[in-house]
N, C-alpha and C. Protein backbone atom coordinates (compact mmCIF):
# COMPACT_ATOMS: atom_id res chain seq x y z
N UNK A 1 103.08 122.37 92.96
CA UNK A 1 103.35 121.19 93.74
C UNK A 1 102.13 120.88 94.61
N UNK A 2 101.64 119.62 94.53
CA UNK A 2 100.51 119.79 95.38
C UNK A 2 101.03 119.13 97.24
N UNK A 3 100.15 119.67 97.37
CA UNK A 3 100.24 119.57 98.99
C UNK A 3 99.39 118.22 100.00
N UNK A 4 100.37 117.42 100.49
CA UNK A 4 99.16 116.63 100.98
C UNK A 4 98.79 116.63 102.24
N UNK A 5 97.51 117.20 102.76
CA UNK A 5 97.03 117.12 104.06
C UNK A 5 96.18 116.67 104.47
N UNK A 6 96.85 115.22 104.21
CA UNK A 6 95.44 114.33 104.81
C UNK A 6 96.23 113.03 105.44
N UNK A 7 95.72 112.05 105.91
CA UNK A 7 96.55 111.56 106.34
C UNK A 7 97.01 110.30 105.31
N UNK A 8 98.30 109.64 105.09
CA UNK A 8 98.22 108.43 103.81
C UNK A 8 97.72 107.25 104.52
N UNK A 9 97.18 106.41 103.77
CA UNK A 9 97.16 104.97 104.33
C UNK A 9 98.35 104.21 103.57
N UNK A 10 98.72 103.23 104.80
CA UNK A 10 99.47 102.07 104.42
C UNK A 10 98.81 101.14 103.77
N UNK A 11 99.25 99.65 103.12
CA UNK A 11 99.21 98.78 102.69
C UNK A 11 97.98 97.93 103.31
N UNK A 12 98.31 97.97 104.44
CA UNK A 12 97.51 97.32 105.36
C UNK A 12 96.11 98.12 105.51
N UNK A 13 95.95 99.05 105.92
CA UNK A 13 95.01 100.28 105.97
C UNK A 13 93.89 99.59 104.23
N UNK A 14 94.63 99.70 103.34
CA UNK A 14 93.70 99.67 102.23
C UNK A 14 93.29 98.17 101.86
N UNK A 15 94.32 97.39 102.53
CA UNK A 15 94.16 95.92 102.26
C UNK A 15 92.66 95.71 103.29
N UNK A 16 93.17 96.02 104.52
CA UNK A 16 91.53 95.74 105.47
C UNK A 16 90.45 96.60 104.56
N UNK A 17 90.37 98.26 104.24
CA UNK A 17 89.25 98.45 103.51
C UNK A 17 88.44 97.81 102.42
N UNK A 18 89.26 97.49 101.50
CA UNK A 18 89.30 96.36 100.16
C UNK A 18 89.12 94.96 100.33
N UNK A 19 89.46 94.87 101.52
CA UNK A 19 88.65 93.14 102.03
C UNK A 19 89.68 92.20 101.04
N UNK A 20 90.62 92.57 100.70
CA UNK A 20 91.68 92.10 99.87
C UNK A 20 93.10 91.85 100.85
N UNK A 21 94.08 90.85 100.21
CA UNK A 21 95.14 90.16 101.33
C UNK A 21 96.01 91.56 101.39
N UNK A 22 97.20 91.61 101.76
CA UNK A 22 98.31 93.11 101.72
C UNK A 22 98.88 92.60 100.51
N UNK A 23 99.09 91.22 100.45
CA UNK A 23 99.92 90.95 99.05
C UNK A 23 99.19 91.53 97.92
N UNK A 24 98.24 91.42 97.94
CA UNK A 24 97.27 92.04 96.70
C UNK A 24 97.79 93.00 96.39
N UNK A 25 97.33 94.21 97.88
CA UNK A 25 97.15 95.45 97.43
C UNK A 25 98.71 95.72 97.05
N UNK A 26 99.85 95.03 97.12
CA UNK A 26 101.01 95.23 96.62
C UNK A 26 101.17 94.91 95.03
N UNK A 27 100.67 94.08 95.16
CA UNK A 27 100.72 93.51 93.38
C UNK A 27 100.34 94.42 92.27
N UNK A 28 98.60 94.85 93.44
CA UNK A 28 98.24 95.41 92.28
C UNK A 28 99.05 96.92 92.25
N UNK A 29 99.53 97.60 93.15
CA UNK A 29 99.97 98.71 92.95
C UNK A 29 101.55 99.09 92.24
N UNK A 30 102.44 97.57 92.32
CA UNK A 30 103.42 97.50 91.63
C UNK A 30 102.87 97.46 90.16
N UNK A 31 101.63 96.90 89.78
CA UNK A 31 101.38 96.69 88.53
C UNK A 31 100.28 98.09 87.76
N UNK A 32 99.88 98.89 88.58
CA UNK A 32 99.12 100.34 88.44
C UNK A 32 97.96 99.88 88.15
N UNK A 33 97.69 99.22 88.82
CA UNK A 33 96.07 98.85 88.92
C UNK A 33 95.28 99.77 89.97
N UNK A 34 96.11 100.11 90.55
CA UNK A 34 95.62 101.29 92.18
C UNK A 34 96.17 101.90 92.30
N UNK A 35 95.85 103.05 92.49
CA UNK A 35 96.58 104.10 92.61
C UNK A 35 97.73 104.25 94.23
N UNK A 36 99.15 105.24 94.02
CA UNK A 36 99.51 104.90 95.26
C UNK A 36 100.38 106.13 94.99
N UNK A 37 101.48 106.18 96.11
CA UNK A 37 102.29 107.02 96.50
C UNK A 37 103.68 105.84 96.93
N UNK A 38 104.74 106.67 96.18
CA UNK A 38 106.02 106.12 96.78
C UNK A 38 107.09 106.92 97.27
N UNK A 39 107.19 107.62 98.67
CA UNK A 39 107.89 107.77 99.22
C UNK A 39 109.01 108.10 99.13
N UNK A 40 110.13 109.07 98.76
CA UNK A 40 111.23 109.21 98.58
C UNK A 40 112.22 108.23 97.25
N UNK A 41 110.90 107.95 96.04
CA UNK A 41 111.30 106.86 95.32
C UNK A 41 110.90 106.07 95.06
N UNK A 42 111.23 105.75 93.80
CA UNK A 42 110.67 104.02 93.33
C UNK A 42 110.70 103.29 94.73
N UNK A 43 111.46 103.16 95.56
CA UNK A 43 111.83 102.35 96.61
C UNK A 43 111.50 102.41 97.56
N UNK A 44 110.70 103.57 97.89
CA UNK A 44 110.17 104.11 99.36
C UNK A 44 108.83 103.30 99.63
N UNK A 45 108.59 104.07 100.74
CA UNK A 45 107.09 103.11 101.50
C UNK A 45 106.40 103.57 100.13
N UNK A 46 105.40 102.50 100.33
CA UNK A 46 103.82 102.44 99.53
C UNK A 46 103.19 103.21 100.33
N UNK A 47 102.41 104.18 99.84
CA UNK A 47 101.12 104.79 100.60
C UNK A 47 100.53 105.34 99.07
N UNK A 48 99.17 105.62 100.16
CA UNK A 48 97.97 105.71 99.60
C UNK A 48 97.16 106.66 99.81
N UNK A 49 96.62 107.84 98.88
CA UNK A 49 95.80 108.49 99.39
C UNK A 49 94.45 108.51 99.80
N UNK A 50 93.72 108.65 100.84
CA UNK A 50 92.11 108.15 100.59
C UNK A 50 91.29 108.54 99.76
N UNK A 51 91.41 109.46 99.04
CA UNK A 51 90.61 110.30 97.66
C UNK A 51 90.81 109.56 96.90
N UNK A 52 92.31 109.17 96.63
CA UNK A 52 92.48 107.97 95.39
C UNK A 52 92.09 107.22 95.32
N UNK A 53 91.86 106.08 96.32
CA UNK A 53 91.27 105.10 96.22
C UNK A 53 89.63 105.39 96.87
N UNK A 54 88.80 106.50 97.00
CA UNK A 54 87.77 106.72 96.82
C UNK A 54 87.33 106.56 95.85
N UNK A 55 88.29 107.02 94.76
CA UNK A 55 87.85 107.63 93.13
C UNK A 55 87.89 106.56 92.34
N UNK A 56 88.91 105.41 92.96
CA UNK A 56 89.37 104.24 91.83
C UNK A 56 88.21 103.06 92.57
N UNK A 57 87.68 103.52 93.59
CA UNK A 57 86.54 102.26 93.97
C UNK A 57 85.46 102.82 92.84
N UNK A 58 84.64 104.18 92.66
CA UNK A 58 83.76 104.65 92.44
C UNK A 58 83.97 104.81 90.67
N UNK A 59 85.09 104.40 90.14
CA UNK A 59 85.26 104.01 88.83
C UNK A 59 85.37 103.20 88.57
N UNK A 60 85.45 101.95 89.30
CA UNK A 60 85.72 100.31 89.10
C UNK A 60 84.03 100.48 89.17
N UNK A 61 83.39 100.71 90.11
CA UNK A 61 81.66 100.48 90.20
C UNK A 61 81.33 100.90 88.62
N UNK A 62 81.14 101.96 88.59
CA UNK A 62 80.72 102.66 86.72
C UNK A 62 81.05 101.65 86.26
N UNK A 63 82.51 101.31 85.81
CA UNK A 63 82.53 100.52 84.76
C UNK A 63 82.42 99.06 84.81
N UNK A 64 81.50 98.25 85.83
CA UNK A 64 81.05 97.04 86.16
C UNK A 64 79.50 97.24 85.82
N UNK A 65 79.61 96.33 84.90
CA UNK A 65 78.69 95.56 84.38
C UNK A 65 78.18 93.89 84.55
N UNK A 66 76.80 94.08 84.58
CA UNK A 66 76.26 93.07 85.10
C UNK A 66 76.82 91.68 84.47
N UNK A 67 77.39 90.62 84.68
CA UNK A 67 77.67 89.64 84.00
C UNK A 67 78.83 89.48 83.38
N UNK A 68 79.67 90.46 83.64
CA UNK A 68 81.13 90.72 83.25
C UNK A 68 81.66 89.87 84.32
N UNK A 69 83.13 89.55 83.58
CA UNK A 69 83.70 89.03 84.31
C UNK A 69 84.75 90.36 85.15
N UNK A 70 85.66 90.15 86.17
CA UNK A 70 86.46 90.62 86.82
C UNK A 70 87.74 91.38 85.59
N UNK A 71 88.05 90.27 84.68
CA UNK A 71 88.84 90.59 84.06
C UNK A 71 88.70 91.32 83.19
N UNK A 72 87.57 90.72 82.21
CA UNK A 72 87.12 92.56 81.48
C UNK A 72 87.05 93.65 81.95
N UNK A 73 86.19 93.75 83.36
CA UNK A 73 86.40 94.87 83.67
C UNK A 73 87.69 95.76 84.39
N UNK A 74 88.75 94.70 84.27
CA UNK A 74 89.86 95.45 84.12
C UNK A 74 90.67 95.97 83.74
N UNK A 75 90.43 95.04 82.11
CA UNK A 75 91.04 95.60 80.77
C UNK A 75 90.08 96.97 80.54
N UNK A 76 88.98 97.10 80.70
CA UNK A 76 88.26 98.50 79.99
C UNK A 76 88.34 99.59 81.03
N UNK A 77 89.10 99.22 82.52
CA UNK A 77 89.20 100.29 83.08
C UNK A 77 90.43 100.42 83.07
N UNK A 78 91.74 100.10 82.54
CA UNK A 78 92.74 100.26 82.19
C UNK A 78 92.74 101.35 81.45
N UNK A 79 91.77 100.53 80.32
CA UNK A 79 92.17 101.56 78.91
C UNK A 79 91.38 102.66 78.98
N UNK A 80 90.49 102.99 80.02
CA UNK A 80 89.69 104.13 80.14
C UNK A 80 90.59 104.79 81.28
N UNK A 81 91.42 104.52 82.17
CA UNK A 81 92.27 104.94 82.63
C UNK A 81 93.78 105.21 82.49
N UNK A 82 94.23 105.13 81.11
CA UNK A 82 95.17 105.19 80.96
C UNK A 82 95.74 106.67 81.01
N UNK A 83 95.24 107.66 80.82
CA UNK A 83 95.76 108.66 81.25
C UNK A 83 96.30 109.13 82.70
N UNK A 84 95.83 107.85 82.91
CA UNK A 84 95.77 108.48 84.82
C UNK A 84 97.32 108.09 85.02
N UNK A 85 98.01 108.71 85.75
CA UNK A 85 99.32 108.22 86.28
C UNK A 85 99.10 107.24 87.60
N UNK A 86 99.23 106.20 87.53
CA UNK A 86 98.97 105.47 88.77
C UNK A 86 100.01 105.52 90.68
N UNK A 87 101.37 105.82 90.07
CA UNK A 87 102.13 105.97 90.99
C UNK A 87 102.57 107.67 90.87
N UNK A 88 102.99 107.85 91.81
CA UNK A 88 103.43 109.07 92.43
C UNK A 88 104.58 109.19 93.45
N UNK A 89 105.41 109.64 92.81
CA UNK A 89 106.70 109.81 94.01
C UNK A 89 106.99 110.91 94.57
N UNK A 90 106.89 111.06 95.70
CA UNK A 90 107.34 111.83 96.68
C UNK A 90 108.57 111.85 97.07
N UNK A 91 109.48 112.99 96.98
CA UNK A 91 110.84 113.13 97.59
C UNK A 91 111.02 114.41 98.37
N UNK A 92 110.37 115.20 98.74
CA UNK A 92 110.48 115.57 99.89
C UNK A 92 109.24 116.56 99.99
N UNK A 93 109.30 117.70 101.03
CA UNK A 93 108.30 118.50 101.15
C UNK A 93 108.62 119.60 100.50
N UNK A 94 107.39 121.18 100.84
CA UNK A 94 107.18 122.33 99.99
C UNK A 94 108.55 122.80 100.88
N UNK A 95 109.30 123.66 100.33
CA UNK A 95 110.13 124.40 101.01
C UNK A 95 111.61 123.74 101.74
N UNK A 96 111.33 122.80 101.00
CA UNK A 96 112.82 121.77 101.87
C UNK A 96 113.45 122.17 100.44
N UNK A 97 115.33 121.94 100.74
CA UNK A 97 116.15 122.44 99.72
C UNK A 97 116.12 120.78 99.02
């Protein structure tokens, strides 16, 4: 089980980093374009780890190419990311029954 000790960011938190609206960063994370964390459930808060979205800025860069559009480079980081699990649910901690 991994352990998280760091602190999560909210919606907002990654929306100001990303220079992107909160609706965004919702869209895109309902749609696994970004990586996230859900809280006690499909239904729980959105959060975010900062490694994750360290890793998913610094793989969107790699796979941008000069003269590409936005959208290609989201279809080829899809499909170069498809192994990745984009969401993650959390339902409780290490040692809780």
């Amino acid at each position: 089980m991994a352990h998280l000790d760091t602190d999560l960011l909210k919606p907002t938190d990654v929306a100001r980093r990303l220079g992107v609206s909160r609706s965004w960063v919702y869209d895109a994370a309902a749609s696994g374009r970004i990586p996230c964390l859900r809280l006690g459930g499909p239904d729980g808060p959105l959060r975010f780890l900062p490694e994750d979205i360290d890793k998913w800025l610094e793989l969107a860069r790699r796979n941008w190419l000069p003269g590409e559009s936005s959208k290609q480079v989201t279809r080829r980081a899809a499909r170069l990311g498809a192994g990745m699990t984009p969401q993650m649910h959390v339902d409780g901690f290490a040692g809780e029954p």
